[in-house]
C-alpha atoms as a PDB file:
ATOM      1  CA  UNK A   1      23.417  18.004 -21.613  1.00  0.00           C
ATOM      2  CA  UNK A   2      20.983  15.539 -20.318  1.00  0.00           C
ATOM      3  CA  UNK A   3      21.981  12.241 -18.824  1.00  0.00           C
ATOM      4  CA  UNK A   4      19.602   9.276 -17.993  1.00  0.00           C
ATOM      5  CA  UNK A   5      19.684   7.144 -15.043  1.00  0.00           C
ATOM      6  CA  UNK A   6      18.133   4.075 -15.578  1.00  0.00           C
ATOM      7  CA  UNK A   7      18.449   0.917 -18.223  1.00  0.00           C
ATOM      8  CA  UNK A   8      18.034   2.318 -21.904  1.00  0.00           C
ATOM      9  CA  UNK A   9      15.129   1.973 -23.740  1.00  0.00           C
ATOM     10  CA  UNK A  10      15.957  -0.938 -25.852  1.00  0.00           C
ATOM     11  CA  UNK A  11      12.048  -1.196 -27.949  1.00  0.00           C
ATOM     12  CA  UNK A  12      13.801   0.847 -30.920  1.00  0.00           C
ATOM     13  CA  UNK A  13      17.206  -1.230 -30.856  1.00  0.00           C
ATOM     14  CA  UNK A  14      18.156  -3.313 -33.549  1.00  0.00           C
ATOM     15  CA  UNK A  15      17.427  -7.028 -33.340  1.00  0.00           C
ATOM     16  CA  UNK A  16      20.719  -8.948 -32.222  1.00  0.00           C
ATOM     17  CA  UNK A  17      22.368 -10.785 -34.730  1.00  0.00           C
ATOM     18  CA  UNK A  18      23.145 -14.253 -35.018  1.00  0.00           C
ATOM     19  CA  UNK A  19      26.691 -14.533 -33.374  1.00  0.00           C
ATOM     20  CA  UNK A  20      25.066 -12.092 -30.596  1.00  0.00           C
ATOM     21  CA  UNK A  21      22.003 -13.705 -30.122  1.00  0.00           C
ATOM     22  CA  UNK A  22      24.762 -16.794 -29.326  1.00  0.00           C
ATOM     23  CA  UNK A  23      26.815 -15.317 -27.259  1.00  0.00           C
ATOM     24  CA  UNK A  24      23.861 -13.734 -25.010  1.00  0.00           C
ATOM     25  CA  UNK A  25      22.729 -17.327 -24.987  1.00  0.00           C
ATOM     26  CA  UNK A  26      26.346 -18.697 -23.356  1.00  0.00           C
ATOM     27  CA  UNK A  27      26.018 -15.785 -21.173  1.00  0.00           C
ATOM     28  CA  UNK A  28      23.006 -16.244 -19.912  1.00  0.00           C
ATOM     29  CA  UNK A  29      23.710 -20.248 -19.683  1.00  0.00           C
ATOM     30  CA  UNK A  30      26.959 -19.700 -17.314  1.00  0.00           C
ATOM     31  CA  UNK A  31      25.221 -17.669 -15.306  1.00  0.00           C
ATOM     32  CA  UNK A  32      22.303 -19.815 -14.472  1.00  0.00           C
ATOM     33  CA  UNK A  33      24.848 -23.045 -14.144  1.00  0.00           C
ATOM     34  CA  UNK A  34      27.024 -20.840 -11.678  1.00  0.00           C
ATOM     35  CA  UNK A  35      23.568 -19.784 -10.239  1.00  0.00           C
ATOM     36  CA  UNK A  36      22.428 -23.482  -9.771  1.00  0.00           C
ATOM     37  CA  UNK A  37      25.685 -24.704  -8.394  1.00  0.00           C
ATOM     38  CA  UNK A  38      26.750 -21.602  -5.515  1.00  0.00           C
ATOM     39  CA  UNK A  39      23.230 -20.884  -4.249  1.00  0.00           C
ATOM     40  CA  UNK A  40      22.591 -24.820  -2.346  1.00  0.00           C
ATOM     41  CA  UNK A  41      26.158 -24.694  -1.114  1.00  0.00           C
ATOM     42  CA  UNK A  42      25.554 -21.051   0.149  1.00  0.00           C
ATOM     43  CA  UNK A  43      22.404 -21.929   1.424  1.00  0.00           C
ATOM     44  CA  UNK A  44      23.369 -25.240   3.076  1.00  0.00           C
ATOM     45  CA  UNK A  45      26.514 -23.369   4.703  1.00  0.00           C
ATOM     46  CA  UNK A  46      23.957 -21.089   6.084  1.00  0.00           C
ATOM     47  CA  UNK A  47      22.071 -23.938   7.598  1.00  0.00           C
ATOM     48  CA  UNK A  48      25.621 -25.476   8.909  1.00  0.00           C
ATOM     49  CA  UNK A  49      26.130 -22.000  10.894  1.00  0.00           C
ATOM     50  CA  UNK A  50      22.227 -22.222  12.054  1.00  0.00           C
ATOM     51  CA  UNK A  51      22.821 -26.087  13.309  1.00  0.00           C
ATOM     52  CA  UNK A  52      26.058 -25.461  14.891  1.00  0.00           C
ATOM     53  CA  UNK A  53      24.396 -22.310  17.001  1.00  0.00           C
ATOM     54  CA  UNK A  54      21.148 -24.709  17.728  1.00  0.00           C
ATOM     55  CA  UNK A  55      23.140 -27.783  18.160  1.00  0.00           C
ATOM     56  CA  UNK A  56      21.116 -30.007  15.881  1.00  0.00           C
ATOM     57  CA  UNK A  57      22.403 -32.787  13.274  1.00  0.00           C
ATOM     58  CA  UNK A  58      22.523 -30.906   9.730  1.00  0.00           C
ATOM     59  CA  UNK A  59      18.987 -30.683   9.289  1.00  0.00           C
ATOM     60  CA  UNK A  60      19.056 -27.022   8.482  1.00  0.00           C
ATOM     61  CA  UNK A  61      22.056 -27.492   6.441  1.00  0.00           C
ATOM     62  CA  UNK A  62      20.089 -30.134   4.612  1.00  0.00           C
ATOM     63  CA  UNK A  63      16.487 -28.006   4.298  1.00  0.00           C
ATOM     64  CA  UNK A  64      18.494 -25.061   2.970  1.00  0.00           C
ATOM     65  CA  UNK A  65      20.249 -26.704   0.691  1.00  0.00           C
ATOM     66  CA  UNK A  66      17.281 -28.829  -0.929  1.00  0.00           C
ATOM     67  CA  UNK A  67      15.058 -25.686  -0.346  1.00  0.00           C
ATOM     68  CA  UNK A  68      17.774 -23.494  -3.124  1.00  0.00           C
ATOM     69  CA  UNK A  69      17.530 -26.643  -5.362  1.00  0.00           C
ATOM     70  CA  UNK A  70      13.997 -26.998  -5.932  1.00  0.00           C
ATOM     71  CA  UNK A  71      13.690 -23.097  -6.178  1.00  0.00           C
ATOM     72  CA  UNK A  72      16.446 -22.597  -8.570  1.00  0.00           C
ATOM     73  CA  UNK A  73      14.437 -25.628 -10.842  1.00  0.00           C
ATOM     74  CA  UNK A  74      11.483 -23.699 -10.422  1.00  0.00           C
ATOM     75  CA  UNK A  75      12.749 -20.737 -11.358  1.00  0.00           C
ATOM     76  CA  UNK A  76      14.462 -22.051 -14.920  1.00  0.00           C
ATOM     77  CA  UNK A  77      11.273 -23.845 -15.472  1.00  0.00           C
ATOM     78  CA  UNK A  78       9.536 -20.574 -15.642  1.00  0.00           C
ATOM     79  CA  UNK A  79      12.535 -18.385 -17.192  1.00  0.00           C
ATOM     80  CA  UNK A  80      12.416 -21.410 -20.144  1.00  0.00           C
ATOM     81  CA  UNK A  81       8.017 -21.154 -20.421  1.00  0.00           C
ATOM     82  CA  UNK A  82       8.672 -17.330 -20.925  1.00  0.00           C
ATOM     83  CA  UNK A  83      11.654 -17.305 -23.053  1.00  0.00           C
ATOM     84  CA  UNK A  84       9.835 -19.962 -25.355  1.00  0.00           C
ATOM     85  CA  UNK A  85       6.646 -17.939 -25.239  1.00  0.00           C
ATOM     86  CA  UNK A  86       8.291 -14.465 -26.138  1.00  0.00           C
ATOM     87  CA  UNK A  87      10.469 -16.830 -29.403  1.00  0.00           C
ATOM     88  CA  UNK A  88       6.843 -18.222 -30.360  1.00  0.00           C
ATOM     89  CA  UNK A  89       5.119 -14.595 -30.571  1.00  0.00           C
ATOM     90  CA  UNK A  90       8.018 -13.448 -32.845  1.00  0.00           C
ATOM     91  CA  UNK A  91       7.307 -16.397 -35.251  1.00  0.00           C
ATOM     92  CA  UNK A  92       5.066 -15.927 -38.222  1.00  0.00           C
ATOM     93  CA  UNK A  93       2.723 -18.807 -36.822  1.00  0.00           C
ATOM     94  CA  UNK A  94       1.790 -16.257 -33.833  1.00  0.00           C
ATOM     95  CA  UNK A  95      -2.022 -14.850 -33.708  1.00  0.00           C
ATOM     96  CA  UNK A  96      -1.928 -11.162 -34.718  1.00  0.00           C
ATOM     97  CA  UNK A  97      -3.788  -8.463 -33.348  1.00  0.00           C
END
């Protein structure tokens, strides 16, 4: 009996189908909206405890919190250019070879 640690190796799954293909898409849209809505208010809490130990107005609360923002734009900006690229090789349009 052999068991594999590890993810599987999904290059000889199927393709999704349709109503998957949707539901990975709501899946993967609640977690980036959950994603873009804790991470500035975890980060700017963080920056609260940092100001209250340093004794400064909320300018660490304020750094942190537009700090998570602009990363978390950044980071679905680039998610989105590879998503679209990896949809655009699949179409029949794509350069072969």
């Amino acid at each position: 009996m052999t068991v594999t640690v590890g993810s599987p190796d999904l290059s000889t799954a199927a393709p999704p189908t349709d109503r998957q293909a949707n539901w990975q898409g709501l899946s993967d849209g609640l977690s980036q909206a959950v994603e873009m809505a804790v991470t500035p208010v975890l980060c700017a809490l963080i920056g609260l405890f940092i100001d209250d130990r340093v004794g400064t107005p909320p300018l660490f609360a304020l750094a942190f919190a537009i700090f998570a923002m602009v990363a978390n734009f950044v980071k679905a900006y680039y998610v989105y250019l590879y998503k679209t690229q990896q949809e655009d090789a699949r179409q029949p349009w794509a350069k072969r070879g």
